[in-house]
C-alpha atoms as a PDB file:
ATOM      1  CA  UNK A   1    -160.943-153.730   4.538  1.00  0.00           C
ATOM      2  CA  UNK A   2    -157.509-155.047   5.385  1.00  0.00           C
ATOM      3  CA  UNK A   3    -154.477-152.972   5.633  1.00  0.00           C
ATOM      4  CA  UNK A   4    -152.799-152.486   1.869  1.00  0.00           C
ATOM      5  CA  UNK A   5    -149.065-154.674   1.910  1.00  0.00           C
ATOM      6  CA  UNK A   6    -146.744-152.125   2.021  1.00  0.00           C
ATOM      7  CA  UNK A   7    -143.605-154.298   2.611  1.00  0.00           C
ATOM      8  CA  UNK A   8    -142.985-156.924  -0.706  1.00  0.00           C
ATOM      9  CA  UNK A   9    -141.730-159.571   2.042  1.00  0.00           C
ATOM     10  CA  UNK A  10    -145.178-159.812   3.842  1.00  0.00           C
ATOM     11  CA  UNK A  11    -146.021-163.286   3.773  1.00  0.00           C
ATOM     12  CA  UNK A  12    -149.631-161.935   1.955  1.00  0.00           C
ATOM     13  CA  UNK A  13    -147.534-161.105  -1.253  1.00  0.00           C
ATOM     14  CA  UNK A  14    -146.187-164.312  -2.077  1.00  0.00           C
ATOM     15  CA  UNK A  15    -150.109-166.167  -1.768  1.00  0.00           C
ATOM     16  CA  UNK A  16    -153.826-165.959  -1.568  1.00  0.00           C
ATOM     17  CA  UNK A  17    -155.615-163.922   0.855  1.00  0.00           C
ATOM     18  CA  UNK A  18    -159.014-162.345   1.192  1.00  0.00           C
ATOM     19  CA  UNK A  19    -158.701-159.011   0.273  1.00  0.00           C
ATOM     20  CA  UNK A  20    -161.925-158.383   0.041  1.00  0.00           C
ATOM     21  CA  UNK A  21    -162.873-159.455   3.557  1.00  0.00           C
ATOM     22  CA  UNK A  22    -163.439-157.216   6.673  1.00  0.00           C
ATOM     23  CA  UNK A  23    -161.973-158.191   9.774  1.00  0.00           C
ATOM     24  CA  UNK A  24    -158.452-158.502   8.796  1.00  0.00           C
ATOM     25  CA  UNK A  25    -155.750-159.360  11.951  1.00  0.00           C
ATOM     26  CA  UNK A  26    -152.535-160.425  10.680  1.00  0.00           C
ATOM     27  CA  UNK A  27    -150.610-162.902   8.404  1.00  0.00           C
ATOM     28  CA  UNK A  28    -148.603-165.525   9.327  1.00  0.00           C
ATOM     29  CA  UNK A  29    -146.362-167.582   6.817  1.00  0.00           C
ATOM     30  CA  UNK A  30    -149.232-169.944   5.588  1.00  0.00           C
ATOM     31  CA  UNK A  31    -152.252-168.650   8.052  1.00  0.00           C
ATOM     32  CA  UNK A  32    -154.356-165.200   7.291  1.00  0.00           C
ATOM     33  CA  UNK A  33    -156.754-164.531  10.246  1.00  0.00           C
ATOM     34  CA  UNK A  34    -159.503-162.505  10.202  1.00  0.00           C
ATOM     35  CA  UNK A  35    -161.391-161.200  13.071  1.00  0.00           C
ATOM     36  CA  UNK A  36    -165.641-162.426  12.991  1.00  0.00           C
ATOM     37  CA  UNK A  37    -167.469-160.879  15.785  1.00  0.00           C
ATOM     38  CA  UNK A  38    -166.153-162.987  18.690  1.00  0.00           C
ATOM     39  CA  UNK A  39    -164.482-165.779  16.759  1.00  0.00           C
ATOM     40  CA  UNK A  40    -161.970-165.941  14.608  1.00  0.00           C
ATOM     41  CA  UNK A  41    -161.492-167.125  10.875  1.00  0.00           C
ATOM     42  CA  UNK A  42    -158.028-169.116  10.255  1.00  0.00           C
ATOM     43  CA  UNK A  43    -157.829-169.400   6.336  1.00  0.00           C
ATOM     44  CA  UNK A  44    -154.887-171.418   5.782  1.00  0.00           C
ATOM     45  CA  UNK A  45    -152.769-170.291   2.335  1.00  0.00           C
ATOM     46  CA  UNK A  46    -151.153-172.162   0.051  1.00  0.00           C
ATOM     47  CA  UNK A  47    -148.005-170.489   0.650  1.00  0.00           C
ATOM     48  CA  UNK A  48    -144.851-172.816   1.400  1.00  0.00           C
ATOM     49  CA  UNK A  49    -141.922-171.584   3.942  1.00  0.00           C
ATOM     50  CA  UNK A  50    -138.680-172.893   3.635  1.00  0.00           C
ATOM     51  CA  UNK A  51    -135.570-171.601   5.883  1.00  0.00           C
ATOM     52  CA  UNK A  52    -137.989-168.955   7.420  1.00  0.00           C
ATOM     53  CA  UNK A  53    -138.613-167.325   4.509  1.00  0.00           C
ATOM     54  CA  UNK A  54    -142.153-167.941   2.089  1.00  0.00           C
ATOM     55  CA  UNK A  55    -141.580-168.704  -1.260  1.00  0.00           C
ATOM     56  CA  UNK A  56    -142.773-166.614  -4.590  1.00  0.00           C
ATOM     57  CA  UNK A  57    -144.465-169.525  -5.463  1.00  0.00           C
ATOM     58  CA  UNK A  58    -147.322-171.555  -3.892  1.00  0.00           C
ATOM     59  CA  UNK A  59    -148.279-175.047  -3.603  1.00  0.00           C
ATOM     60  CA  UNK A  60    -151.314-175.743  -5.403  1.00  0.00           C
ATOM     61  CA  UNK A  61    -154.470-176.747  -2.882  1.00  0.00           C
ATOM     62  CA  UNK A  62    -151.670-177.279   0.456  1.00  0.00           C
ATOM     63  CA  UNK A  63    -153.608-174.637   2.102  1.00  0.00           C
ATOM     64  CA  UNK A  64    -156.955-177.326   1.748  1.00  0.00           C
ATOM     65  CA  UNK A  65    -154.904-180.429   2.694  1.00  0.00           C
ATOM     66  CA  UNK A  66    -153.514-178.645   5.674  1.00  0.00           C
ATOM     67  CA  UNK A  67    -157.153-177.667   7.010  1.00  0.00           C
ATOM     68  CA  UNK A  68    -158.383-181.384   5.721  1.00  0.00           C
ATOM     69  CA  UNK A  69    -156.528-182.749   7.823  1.00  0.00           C
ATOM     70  CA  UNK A  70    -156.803-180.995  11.088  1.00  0.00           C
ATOM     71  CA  UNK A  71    -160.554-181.179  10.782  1.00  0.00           C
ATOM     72  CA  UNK A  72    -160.275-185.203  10.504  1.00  0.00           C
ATOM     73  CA  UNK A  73    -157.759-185.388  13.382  1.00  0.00           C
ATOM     74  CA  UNK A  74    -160.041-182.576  15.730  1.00  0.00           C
ATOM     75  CA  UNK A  75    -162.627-184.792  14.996  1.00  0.00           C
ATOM     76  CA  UNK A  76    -160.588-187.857  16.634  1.00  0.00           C
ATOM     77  CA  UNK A  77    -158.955-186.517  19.399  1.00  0.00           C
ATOM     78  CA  UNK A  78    -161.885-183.980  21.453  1.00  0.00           C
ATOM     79  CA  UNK A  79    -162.204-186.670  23.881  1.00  0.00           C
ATOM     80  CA  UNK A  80    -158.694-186.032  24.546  1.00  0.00           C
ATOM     81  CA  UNK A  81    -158.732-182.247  24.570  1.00  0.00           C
ATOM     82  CA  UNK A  82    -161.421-180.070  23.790  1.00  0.00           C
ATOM     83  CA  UNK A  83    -160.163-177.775  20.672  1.00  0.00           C
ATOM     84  CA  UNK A  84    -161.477-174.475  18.753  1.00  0.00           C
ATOM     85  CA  UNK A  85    -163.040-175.384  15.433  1.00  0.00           C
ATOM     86  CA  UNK A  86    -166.567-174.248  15.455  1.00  0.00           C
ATOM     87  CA  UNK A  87    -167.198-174.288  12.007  1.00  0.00           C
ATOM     88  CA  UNK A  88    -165.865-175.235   8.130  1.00  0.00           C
ATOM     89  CA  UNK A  89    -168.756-173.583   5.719  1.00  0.00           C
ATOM     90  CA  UNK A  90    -168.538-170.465   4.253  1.00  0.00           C
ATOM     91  CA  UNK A  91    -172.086-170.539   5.227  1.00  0.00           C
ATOM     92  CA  UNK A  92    -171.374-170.078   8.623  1.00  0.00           C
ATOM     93  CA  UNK A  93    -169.659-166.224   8.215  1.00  0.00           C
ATOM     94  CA  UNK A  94    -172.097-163.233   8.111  1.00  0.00           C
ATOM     95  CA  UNK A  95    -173.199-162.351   5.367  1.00  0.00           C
ATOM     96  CA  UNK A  96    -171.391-160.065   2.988  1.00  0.00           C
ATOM     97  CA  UNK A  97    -168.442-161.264   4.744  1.00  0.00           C
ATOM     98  CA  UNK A  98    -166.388-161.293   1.481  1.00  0.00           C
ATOM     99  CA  UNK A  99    -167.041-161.540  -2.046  1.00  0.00           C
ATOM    100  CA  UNK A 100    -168.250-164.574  -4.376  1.00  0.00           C
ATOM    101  CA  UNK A 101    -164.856-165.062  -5.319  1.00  0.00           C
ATOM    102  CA  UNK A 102    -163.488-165.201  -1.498  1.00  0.00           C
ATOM    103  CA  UNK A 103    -166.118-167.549  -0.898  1.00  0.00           C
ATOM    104  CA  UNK A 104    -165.617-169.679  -3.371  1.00  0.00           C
ATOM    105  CA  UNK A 105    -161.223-169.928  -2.326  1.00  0.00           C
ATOM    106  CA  UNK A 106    -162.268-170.267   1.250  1.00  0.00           C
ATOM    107  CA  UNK A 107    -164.091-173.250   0.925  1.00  0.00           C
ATOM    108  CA  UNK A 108    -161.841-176.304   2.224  1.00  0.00           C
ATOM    109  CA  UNK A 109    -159.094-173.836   3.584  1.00  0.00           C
ATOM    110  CA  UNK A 110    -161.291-171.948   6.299  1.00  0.00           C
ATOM    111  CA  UNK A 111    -161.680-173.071  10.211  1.00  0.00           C
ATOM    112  CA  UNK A 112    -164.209-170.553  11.797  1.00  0.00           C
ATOM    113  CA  UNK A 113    -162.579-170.881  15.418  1.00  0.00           C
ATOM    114  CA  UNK A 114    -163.188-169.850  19.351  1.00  0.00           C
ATOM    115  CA  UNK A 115    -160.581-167.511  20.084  1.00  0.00           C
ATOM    116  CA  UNK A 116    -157.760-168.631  22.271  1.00  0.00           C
ATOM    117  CA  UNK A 117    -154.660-166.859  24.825  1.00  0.00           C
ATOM    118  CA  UNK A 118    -151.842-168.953  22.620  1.00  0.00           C
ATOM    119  CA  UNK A 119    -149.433-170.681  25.489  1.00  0.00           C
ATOM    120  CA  UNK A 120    -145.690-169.156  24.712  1.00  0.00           C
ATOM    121  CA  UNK A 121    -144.517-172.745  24.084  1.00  0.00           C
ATOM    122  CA  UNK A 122    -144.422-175.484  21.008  1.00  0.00           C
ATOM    123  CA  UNK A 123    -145.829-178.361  22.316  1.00  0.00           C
ATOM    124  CA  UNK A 124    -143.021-180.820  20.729  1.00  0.00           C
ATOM    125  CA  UNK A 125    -143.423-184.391  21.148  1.00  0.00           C
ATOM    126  CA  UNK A 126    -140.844-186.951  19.172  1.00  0.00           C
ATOM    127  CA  UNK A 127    -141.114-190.577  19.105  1.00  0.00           C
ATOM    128  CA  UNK A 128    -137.861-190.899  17.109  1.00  0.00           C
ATOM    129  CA  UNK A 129    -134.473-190.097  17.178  1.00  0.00           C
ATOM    130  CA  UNK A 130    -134.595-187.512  14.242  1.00  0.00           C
ATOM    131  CA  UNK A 131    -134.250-183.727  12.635  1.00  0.00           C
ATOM    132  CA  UNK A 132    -132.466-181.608  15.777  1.00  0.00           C
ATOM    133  CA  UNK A 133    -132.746-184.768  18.228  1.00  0.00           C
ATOM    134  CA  UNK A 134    -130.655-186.466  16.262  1.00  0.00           C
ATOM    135  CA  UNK A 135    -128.189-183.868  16.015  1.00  0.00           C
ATOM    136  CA  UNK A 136    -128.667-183.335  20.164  1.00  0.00           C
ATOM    137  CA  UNK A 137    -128.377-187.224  20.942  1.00  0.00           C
ATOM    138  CA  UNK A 138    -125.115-187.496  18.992  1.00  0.00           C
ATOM    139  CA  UNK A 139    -123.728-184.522  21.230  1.00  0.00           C
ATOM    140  CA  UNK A 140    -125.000-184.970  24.640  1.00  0.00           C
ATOM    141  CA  UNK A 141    -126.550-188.276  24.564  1.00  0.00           C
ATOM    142  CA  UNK A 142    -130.188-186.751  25.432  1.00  0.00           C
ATOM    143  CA  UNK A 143    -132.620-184.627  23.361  1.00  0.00           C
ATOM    144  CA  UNK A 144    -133.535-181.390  25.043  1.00  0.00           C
ATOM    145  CA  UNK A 145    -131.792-182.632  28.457  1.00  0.00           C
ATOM    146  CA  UNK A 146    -133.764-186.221  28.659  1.00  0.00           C
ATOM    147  CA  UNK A 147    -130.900-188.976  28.742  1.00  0.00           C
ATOM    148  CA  UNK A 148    -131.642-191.606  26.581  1.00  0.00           C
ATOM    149  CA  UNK A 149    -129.909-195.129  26.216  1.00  0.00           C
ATOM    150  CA  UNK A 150    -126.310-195.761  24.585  1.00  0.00           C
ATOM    151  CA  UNK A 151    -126.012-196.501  21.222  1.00  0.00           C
ATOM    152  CA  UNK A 152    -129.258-195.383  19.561  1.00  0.00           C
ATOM    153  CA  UNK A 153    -128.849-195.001  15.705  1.00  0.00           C
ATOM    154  CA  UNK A 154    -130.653-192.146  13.219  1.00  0.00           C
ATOM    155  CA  UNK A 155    -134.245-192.487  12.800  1.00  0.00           C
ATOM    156  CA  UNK A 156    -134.783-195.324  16.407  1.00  0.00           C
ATOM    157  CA  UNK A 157    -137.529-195.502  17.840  1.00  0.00           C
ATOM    158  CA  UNK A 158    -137.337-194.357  21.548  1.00  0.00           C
ATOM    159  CA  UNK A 159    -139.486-196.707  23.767  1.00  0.00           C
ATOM    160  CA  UNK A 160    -141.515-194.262  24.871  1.00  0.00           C
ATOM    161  CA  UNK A 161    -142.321-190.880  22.978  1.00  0.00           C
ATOM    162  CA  UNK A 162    -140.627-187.480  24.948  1.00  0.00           C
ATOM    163  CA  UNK A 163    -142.374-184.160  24.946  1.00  0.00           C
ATOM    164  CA  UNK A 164    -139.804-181.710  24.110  1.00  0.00           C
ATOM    165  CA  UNK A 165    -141.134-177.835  24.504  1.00  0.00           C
ATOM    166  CA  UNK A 166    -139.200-175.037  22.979  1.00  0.00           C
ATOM    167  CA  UNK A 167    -139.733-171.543  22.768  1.00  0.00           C
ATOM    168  CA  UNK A 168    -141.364-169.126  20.481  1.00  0.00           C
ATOM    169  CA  UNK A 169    -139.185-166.977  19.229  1.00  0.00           C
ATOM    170  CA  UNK A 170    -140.647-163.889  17.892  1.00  0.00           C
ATOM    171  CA  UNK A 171    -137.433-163.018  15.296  1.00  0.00           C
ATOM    172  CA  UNK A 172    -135.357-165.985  14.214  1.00  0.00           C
ATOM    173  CA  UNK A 173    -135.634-169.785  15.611  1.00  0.00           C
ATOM    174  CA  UNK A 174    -137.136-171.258  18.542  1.00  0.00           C
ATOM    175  CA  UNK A 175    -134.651-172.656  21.506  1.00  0.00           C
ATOM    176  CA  UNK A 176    -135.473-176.100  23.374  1.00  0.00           C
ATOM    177  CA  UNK A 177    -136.724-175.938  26.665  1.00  0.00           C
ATOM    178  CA  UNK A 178    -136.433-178.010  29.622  1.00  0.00           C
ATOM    179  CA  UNK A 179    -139.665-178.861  31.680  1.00  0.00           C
ATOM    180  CA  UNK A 180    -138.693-176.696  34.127  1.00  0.00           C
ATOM    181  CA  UNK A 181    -138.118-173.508  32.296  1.00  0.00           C
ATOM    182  CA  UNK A 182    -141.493-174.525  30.479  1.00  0.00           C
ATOM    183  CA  UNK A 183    -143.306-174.151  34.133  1.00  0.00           C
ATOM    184  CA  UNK A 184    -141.925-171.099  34.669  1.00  0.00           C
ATOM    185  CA  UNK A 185    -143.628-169.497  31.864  1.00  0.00           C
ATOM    186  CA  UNK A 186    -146.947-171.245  31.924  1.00  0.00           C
ATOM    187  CA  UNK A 187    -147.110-172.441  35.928  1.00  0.00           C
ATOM    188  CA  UNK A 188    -146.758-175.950  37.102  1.00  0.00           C
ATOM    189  CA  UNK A 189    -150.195-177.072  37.174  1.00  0.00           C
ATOM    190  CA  UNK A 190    -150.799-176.055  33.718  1.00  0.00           C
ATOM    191  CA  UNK A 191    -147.866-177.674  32.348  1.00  0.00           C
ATOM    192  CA  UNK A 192    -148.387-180.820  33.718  1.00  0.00           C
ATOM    193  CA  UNK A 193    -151.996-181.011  32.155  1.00  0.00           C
ATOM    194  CA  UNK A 194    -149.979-179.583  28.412  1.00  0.00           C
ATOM    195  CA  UNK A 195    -147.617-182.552  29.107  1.00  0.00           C
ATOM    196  CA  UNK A 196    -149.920-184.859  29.308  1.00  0.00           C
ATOM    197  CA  UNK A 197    -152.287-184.263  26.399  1.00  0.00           C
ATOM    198  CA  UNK A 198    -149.228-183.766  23.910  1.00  0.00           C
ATOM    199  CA  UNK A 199    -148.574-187.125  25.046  1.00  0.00           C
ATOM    200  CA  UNK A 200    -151.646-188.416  24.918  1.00  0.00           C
ATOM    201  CA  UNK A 201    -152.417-186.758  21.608  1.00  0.00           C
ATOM    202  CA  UNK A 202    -148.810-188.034  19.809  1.00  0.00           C
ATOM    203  CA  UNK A 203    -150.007-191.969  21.007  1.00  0.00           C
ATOM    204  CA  UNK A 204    -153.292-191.137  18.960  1.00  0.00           C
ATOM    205  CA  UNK A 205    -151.744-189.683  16.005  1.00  0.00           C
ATOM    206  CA  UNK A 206    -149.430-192.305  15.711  1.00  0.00           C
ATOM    207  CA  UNK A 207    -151.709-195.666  16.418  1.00  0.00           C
ATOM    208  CA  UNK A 208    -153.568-194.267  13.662  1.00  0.00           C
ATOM    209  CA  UNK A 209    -151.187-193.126  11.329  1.00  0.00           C
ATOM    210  CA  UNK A 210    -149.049-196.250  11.642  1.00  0.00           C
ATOM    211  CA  UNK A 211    -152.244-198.228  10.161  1.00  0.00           C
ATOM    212  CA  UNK A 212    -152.261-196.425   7.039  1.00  0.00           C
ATOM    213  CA  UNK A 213    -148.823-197.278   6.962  1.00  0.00           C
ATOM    214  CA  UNK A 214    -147.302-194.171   7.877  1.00  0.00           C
ATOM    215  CA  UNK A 215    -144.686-193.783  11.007  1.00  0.00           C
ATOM    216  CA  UNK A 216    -145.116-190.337  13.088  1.00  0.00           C
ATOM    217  CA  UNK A 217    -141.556-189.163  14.163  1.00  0.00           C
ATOM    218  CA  UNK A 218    -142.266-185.973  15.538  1.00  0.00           C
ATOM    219  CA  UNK A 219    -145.244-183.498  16.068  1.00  0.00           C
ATOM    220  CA  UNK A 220    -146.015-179.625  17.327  1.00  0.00           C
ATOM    221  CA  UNK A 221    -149.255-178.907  18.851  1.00  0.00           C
ATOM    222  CA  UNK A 222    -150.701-175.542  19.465  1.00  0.00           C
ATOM    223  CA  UNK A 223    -152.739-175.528  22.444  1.00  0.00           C
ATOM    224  CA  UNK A 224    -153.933-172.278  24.399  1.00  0.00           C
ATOM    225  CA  UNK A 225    -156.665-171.204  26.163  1.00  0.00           C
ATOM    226  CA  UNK A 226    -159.911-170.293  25.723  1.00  0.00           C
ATOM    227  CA  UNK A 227    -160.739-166.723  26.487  1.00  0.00           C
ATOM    228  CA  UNK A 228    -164.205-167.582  27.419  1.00  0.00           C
ATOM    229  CA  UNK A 229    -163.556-170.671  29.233  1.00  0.00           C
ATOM    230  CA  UNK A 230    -159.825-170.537  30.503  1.00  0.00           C
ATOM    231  CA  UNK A 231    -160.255-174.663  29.489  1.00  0.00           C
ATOM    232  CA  UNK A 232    -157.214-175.700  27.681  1.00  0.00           C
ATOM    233  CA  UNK A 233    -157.583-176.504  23.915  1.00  0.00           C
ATOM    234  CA  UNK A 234    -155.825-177.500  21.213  1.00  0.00           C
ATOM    235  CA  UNK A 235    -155.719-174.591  18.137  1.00  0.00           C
ATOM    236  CA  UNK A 236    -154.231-174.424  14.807  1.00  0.00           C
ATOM    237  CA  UNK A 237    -153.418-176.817  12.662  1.00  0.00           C
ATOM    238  CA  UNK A 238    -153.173-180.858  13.878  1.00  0.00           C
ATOM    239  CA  UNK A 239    -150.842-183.717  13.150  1.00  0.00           C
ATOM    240  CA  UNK A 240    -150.166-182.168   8.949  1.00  0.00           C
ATOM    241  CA  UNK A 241    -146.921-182.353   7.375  1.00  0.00           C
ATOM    242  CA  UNK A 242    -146.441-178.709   8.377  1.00  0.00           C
ATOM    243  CA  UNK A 243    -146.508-179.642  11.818  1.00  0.00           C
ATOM    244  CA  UNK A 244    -145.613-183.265  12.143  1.00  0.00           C
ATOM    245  CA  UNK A 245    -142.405-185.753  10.725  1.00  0.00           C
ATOM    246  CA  UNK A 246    -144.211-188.473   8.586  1.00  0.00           C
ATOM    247  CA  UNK A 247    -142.103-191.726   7.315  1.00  0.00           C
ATOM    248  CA  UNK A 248    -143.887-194.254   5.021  1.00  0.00           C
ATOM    249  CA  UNK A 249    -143.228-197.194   7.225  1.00  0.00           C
ATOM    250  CA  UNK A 250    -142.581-199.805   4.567  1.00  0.00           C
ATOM    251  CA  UNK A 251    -139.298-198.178   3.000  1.00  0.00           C
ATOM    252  CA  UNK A 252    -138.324-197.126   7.000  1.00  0.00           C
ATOM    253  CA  UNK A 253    -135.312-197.987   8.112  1.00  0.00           C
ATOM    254  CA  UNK A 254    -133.076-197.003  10.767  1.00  0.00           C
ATOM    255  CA  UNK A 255    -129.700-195.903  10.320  1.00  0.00           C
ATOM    256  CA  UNK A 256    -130.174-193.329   7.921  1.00  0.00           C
ATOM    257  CA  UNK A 257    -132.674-190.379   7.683  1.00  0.00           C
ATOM    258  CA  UNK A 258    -135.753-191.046   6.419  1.00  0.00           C
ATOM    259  CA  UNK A 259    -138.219-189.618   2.968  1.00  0.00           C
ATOM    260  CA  UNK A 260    -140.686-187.382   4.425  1.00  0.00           C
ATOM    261  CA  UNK A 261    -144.452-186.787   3.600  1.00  0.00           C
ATOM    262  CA  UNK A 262    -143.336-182.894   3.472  1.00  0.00           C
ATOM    263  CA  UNK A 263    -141.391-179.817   2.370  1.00  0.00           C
ATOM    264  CA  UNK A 264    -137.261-181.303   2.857  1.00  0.00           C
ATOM    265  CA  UNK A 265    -137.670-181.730  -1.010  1.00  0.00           C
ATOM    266  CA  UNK A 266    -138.210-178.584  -1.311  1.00  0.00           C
ATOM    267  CA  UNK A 267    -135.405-177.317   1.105  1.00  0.00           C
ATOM    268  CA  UNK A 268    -133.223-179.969  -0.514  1.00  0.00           C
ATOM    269  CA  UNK A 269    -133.000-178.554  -3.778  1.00  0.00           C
ATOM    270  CA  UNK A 270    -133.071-174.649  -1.969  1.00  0.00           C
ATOM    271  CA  UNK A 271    -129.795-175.597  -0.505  1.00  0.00           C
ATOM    272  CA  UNK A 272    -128.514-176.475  -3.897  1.00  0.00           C
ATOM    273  CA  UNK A 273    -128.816-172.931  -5.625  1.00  0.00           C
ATOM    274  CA  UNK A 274    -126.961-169.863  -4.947  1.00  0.00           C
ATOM    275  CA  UNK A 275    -129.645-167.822  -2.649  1.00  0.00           C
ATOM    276  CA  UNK A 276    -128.905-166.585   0.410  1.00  0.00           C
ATOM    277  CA  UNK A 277    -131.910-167.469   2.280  1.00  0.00           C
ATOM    278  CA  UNK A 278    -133.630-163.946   2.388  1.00  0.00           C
ATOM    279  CA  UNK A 279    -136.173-162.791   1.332  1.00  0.00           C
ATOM    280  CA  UNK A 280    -137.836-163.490  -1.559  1.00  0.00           C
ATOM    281  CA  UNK A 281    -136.209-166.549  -2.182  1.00  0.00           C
ATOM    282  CA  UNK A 282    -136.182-168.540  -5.630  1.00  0.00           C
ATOM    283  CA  UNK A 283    -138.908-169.718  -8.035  1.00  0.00           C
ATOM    284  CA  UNK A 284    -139.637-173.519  -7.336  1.00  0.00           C
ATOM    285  CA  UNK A 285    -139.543-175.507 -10.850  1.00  0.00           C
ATOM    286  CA  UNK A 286    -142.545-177.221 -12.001  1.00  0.00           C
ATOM    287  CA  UNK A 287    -141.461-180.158 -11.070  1.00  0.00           C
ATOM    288  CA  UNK A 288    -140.390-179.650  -7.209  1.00  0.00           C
ATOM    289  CA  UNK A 289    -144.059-178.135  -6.964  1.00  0.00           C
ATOM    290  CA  UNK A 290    -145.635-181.269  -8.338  1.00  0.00           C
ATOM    291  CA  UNK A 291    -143.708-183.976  -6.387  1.00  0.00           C
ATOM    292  CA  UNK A 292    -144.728-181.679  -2.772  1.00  0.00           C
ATOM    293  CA  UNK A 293    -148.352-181.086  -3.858  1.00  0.00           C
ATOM    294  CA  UNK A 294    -148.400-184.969  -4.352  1.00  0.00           C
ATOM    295  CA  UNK A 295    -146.591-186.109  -0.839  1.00  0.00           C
ATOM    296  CA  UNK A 296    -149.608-183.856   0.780  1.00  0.00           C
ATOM    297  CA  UNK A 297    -152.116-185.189  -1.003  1.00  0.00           C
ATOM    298  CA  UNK A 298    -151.075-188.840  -0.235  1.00  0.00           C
ATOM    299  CA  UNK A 299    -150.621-188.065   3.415  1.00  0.00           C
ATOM    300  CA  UNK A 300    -154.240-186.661   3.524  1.00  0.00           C
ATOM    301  CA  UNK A 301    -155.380-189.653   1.204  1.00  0.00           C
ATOM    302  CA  UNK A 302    -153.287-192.381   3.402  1.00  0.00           C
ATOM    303  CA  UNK A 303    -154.046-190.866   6.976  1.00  0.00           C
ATOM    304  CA  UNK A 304    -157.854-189.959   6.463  1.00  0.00           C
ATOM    305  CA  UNK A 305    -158.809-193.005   3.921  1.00  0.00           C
ATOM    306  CA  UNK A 306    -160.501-190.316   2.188  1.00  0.00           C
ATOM    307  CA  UNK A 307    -160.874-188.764  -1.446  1.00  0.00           C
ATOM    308  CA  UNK A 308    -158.917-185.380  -1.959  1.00  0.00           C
ATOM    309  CA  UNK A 309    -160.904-185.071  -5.147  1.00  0.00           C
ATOM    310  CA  UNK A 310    -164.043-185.558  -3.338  1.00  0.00           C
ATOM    311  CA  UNK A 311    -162.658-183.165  -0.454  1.00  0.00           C
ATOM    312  CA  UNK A 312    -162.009-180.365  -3.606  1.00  0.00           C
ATOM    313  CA  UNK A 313    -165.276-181.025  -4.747  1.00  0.00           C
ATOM    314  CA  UNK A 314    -167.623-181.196  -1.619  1.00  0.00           C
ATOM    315  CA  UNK A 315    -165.706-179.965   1.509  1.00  0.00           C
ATOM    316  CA  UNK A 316    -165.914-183.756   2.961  1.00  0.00           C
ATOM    317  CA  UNK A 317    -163.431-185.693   4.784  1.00  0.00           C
ATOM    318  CA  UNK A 318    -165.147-188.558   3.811  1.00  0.00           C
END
């Protein structure tokens, strides 16, 4: 059984998680993984973080449009990258696994996956001047060290996208990288190869998302290696609004920052009330909760042409 949550600020006591499961490894702020034989089980929460700290209250069904998602965009990029998902059932666990109950919440949320050695990078691409780059670019005139023209306003597109790594910073934030310190951690060879897919895997997300009429500023990808394999493969979650920067292209317009398909919402009215930003952070109103929950149900909707409804009800990106 997993361990009992001793400490009120795990990231388990502000959202769902199997309790009743065996296998238990550790919680991250949205992601619970449990250990299944030789794979691993990634059951993504419908807890929200905001300022590094997860909220008391959840976000109805993000946890199934996060895992929606990356499913439809595994699905479209494995010619790119080979990546972990083995399967989405609960079918495919052992049986007696976990209870009727945990079957019945993992279903949509769960990503049965081939375990992975997780590179100690995020695999940051940006295609727009935005968020920290912005903020960089009005400083130094680069983002993360790479010069970029004169003159470029908020929210420009750069003519080509720029892979951007940073670090993983166990306690606090992560600190951009240059390429260089980036091969010293993973090795040349193998940072050329990460450089390249991000790249190539930012050009997919965004030919696609731009014809549903959403722009892709920015990305993270998780990629690591396969402890059976050494092949490199893309893990975690893909191209959500967790991960990426989405812009509904028809109100975009540079100059100013942008609406996101996202959380800033949420960390817009956060930076309106009196909390300090620890731990365990505010109630969100009714209202803050709906407005999210529906931005991540139209970016699933919009981005996969697909049904959420139908994704609730059958566990179909279709």
């Amino acid at each position: 059984m997993p361990a009992e949550i001793a400490n009120p600020g795990d990231p388990r006591a502000a959202g769902t998680t199997l309790h009743a499961a065996d296998g238990f490894l550790r919680s991250g702020k949205v992601r619970d993984l449990f250990e299944v034989g030789d794979r691993l089980l990634l059951v993504a929460s419908d807890r929200l973080s905001a300022f590094d700290v997860v909220l008391p209250t959840p976000i109805p069904d993000k946890g199934r449009v996060l895992t929606g998602l990356s499913r439809f965009w595994f699905g479209l990029t494995s010619e790119i990258v080979p990546n972990h998902l083995l399967g989405t059932s609960p079918a495919d666990l052992p049986a007696g696994f976990t209870d009727e109950a945990g079957l019945r919440d993992l279903r949509g949320r769960m990503m049965l996956c081939r375990r992975a050695k997780v590179l100690p990078v995020e695999v940051i691409v940006r295609g727009y001047v935005a968020g920290s780059g912005w903020k960089d670019y009005q400083k130094t005139g680069a983002i993360c060290g790479i010069e970029l023209p004169e003159g470029l306003r908020e929210s420009d597109r750069l003519r080509q996208p720029i892979f951007t790594p940073s670090t993983k910073a166990e306690v606090g934030h992560d600190e951009n990288i240059g390429f260089d310190s980036m091969v010293g951690l993973v090795g040349a060879e193998l940072a050329e190869q990460v450089r390249d897919v991000a790249l190539r895997l930012y050009l997919r997300g965004a030919e696609i998302t731009e014809k549903a009429g959403i722009l892709l500023a920015d990305t993270k990808f998780e990629l690591g290696t396969a402890l059976d394999t050494g092949e490199l493969m893309l893990i975690d979650e893909v191209l959500t609004p967790d991960s990426s920067r989405f812009w509904d292209a028809s109100a975009y317009e540079p100059g100013r920052a942008q609406a996101s398909f996202d959380k800033q919402p949420v960390r817009d009215w956060l930076e309106a009330q009196p909390w300090g930003k620890t731990y365990p952070g505010p109630e969100l109103p009714a209202e803050i909760v709906a407005g999210t929950r529906g931005r991540y149900v139209e970016a699933f909707q919009r981005i996969t042409g697909a049904s959420f409804e139908r994704y609730l009800k059958e566990d179909v990106v279709a």
